[in-house]
N, C-alpha and C. Protein backbone atom coordinates (compact mmCIF):
# COMPACT_ATOMS: atom_id res chain seq x y z
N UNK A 1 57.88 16.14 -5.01
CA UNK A 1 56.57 16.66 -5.32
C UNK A 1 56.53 16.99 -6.82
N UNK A 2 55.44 16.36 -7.42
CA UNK A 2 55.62 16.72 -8.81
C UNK A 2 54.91 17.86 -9.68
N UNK A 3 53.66 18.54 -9.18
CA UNK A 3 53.00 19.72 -9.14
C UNK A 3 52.86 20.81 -8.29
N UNK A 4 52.64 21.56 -8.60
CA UNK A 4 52.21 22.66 -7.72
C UNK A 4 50.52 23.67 -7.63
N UNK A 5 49.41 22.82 -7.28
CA UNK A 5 48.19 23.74 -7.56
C UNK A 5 47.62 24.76 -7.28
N UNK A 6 47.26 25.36 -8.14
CA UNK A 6 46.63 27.29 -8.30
C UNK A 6 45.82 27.30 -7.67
N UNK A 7 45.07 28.25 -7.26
CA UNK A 7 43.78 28.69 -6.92
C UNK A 7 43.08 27.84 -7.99
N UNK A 8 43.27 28.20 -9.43
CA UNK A 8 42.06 28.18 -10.26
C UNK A 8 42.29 26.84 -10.98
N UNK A 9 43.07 26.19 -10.27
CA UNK A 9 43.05 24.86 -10.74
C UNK A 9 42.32 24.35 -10.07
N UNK A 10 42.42 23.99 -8.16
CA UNK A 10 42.17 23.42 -7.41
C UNK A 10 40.90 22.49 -7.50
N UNK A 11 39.28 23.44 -7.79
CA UNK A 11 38.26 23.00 -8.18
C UNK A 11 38.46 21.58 -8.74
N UNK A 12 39.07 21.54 -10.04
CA UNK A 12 39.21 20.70 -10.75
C UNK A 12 40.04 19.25 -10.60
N UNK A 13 41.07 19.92 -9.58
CA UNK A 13 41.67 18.74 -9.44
C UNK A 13 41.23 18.36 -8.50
N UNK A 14 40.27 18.94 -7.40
CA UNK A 14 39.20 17.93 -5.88
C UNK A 14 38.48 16.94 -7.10
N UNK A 15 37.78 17.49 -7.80
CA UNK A 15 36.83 16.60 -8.75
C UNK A 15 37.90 15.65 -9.26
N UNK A 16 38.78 15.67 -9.61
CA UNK A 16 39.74 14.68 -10.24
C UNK A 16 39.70 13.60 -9.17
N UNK A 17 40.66 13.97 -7.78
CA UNK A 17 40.97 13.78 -6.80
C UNK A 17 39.67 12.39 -6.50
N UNK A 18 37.97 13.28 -6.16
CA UNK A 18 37.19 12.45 -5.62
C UNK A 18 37.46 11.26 -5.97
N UNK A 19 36.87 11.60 -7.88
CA UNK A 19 36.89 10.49 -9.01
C UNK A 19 37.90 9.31 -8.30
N UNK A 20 38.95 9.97 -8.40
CA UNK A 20 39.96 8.68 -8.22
C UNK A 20 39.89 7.96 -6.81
N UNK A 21 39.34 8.46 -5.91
CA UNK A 21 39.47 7.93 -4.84
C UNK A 21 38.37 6.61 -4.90
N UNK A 22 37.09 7.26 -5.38
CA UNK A 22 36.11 6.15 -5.61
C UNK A 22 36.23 5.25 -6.19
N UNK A 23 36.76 5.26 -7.37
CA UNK A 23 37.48 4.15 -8.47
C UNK A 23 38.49 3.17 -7.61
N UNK A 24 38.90 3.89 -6.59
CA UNK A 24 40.09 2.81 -6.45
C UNK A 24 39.53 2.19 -5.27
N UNK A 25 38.46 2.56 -4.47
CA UNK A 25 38.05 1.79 -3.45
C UNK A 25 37.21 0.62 -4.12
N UNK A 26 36.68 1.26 -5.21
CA UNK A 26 35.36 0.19 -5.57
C UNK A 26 36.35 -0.86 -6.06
N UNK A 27 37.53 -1.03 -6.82
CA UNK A 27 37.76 -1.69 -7.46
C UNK A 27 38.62 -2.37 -6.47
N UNK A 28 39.26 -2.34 -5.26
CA UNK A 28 39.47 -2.87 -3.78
C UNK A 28 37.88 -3.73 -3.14
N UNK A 29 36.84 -3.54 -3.40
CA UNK A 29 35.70 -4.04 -3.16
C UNK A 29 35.66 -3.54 -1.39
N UNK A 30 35.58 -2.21 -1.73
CA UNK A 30 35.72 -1.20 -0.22
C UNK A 30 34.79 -0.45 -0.47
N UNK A 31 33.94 -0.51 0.32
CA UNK A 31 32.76 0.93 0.67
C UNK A 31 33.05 2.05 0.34
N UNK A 32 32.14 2.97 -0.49
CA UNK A 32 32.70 3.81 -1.16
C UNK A 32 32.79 5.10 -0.04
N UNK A 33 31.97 4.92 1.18
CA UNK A 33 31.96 5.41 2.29
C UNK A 33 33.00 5.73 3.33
N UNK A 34 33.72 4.77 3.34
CA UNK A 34 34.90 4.34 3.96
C UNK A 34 35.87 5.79 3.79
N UNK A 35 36.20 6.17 4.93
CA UNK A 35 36.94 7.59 4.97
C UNK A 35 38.31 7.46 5.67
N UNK A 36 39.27 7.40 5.27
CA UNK A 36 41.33 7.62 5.65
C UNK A 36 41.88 8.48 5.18
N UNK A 37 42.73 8.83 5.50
CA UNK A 37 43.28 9.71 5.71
C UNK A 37 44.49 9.85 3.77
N UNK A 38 44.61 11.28 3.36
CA UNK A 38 44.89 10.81 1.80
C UNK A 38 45.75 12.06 1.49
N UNK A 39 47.04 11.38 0.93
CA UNK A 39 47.77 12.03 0.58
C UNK A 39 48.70 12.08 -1.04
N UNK A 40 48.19 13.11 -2.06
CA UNK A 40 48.78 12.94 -3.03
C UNK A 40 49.82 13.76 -3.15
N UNK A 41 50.99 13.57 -2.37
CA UNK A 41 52.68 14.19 -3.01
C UNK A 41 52.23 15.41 -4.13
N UNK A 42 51.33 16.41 -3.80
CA UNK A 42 51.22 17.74 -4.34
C UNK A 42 51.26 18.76 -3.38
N UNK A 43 51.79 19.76 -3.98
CA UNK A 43 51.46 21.27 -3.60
C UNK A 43 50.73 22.12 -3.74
N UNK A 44 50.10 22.88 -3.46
CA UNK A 44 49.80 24.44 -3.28
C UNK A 44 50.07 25.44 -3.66
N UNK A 45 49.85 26.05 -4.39
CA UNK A 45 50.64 27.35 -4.12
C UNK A 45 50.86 28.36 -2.97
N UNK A 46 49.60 28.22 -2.36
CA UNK A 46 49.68 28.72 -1.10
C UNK A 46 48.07 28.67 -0.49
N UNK A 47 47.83 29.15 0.60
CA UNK A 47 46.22 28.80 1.52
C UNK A 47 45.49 29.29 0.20
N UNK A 48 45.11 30.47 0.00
CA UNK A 48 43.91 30.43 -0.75
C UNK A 48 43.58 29.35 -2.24
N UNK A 49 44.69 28.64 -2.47
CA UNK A 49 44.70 27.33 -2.99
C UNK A 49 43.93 26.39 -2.84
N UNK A 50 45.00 26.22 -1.24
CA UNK A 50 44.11 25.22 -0.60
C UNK A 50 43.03 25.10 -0.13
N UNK A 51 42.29 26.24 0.06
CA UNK A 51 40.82 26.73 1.16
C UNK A 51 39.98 26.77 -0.08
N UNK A 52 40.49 27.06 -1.52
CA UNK A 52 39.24 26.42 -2.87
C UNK A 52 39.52 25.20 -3.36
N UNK A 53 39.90 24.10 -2.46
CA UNK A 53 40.45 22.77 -2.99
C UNK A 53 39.08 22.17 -2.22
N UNK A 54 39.51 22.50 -0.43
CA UNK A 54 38.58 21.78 0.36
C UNK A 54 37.10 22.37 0.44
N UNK A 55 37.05 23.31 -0.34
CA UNK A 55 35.36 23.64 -0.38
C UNK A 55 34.40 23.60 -1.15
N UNK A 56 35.10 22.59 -2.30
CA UNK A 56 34.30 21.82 -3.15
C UNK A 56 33.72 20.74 -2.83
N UNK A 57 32.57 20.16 -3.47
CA UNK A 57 32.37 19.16 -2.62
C UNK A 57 33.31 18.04 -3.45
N UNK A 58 32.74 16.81 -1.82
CA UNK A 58 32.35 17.50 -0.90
C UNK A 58 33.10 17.67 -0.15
N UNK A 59 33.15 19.20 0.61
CA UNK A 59 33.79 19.32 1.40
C UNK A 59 34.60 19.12 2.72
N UNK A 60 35.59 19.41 3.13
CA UNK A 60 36.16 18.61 4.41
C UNK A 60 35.83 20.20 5.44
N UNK A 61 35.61 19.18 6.92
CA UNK A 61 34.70 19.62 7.47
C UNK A 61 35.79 19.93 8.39
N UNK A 62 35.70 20.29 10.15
CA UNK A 62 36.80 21.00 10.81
C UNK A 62 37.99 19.40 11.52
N UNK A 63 38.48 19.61 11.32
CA UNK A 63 39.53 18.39 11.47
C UNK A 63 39.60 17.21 10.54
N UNK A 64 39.22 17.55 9.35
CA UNK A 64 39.05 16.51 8.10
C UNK A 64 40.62 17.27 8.06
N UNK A 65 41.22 18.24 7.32
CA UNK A 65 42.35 18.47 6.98
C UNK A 65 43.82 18.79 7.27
N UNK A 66 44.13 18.27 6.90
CA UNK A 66 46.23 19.19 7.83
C UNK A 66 46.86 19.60 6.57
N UNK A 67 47.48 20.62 7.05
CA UNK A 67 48.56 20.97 6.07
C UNK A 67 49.84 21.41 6.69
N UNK A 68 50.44 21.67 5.85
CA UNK A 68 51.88 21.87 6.80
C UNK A 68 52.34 23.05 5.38
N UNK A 69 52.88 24.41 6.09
CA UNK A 69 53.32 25.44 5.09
C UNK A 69 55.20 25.36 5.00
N UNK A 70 55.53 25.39 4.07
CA UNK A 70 57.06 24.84 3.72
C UNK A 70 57.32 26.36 3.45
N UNK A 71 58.57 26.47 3.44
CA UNK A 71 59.65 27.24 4.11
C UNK A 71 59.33 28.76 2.52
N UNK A 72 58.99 27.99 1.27
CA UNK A 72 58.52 29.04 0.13
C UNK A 72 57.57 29.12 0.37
N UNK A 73 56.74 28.98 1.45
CA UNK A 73 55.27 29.53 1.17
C UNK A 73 54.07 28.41 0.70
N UNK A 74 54.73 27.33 -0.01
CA UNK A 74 53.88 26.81 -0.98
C UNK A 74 53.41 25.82 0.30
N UNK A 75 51.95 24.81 0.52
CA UNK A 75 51.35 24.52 1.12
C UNK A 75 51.30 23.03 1.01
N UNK A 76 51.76 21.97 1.80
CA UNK A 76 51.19 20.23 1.59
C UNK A 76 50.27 20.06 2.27
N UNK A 77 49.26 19.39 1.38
CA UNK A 77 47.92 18.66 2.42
C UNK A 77 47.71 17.67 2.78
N UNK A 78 46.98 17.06 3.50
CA UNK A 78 46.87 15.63 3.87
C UNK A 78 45.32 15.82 4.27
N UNK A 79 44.02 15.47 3.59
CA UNK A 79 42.74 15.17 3.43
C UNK A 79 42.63 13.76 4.26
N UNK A 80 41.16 14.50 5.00
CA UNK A 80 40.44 12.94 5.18
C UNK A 80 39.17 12.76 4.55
N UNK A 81 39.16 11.48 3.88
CA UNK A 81 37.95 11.48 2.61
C UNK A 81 37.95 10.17 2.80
């Protein structure tokens, strides 16, 4: 894992996050609609991290997300977008 995201990062990196997701479908010639399951090898620092990651838009809704809490506390996600 090569980061670890803050609370007061999070915002910023969903907006990063979207960006890139769209870019890489369009340029696959994939519906930008098209929703799987997405995982970027980052961390958390912990839930309230993650709970201002997914409530940007747009947001993931009740079974859009998993996470799994590791043994320091710190949080992995796995988004569906």
């Amino acid at each position: 894992m090569s980061e670890v995201i803050s609370e007061q990062d999070a915002p910023a990196r969903k907006e990063q996050d979207v960006a890139t997701i769209r870019e890489q479908r369009l340029r696959e010639g994939r519906e930008e609609q098209v929703h799987e399951w997405v995982h970027y090898n980052t961390l958390f620092e912990n839930g309230d991290a993650v709970a201002s990651y997914l409530n940007m838009r747009p947001a993931q809704g009740p079974g859009e997300a998993m996470i799994t809490v590791r043994e320091d506390g710190r949080v992995e996600l796995f988004i569906y977008m």
